[in-house]
Protein backbone atom coordinates (compact mmCIF):
# COMPACT_ATOMS: atom_id res chain seq x y z
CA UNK A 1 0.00 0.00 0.00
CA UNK A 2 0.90 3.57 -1.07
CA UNK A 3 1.76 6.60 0.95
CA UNK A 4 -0.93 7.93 -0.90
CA UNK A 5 -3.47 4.95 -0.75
CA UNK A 6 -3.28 5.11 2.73
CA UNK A 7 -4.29 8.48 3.55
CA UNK A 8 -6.95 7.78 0.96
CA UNK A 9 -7.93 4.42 3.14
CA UNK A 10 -7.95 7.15 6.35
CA UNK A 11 -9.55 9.87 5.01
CA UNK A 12 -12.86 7.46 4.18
CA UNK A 13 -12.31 6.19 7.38
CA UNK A 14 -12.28 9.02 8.89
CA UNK A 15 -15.94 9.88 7.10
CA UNK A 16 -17.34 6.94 7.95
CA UNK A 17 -16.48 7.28 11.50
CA UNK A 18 -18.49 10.32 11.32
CA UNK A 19 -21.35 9.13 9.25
CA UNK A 20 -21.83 6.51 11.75
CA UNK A 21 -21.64 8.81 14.83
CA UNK A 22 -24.27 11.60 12.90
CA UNK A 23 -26.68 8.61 12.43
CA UNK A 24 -26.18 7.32 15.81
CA UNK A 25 -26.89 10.72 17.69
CA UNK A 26 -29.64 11.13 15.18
CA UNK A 27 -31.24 7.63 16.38
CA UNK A 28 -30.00 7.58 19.98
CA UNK A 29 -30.17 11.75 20.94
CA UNK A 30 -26.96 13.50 22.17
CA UNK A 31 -24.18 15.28 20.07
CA UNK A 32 -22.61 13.25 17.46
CA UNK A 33 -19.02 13.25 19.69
CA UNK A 34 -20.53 11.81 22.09
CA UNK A 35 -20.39 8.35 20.24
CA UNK A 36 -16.94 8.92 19.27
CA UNK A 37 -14.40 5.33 20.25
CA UNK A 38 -12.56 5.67 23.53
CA UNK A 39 -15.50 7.85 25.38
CA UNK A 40 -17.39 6.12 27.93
CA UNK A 41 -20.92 7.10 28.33
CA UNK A 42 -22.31 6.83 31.87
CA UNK A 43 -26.01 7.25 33.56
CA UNK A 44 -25.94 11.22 33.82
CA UNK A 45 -24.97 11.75 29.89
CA UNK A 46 -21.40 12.90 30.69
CA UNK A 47 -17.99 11.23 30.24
CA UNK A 48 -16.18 8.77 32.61
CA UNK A 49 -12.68 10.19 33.61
């Protein structure tokens, strides 16, 4: 793989990431960044530290 077909590969990624979290918050409620990988979501609709 290509310098180039990798950033490619990450850009579309990188949109489907947030295509995924805009559908989610759209199905769910919140903010789309709320659904973004690594966050945990707890009871009160904040983030776990």
């Amino acid at each position: 793989m290509t310098d180039e077909e990798l950033a490619e590969f990450k850009e579309s990624m990188e949109e489907q990431g947030e295509e995924l979290r805009e559908a989610l918050a759209e199905d769910l409620g919140g903010d789309p960044e709320d659904y973004r990988a690594g966050g945990k979501r707890i009871a009160g609709g904040g983030d776990e530290e």
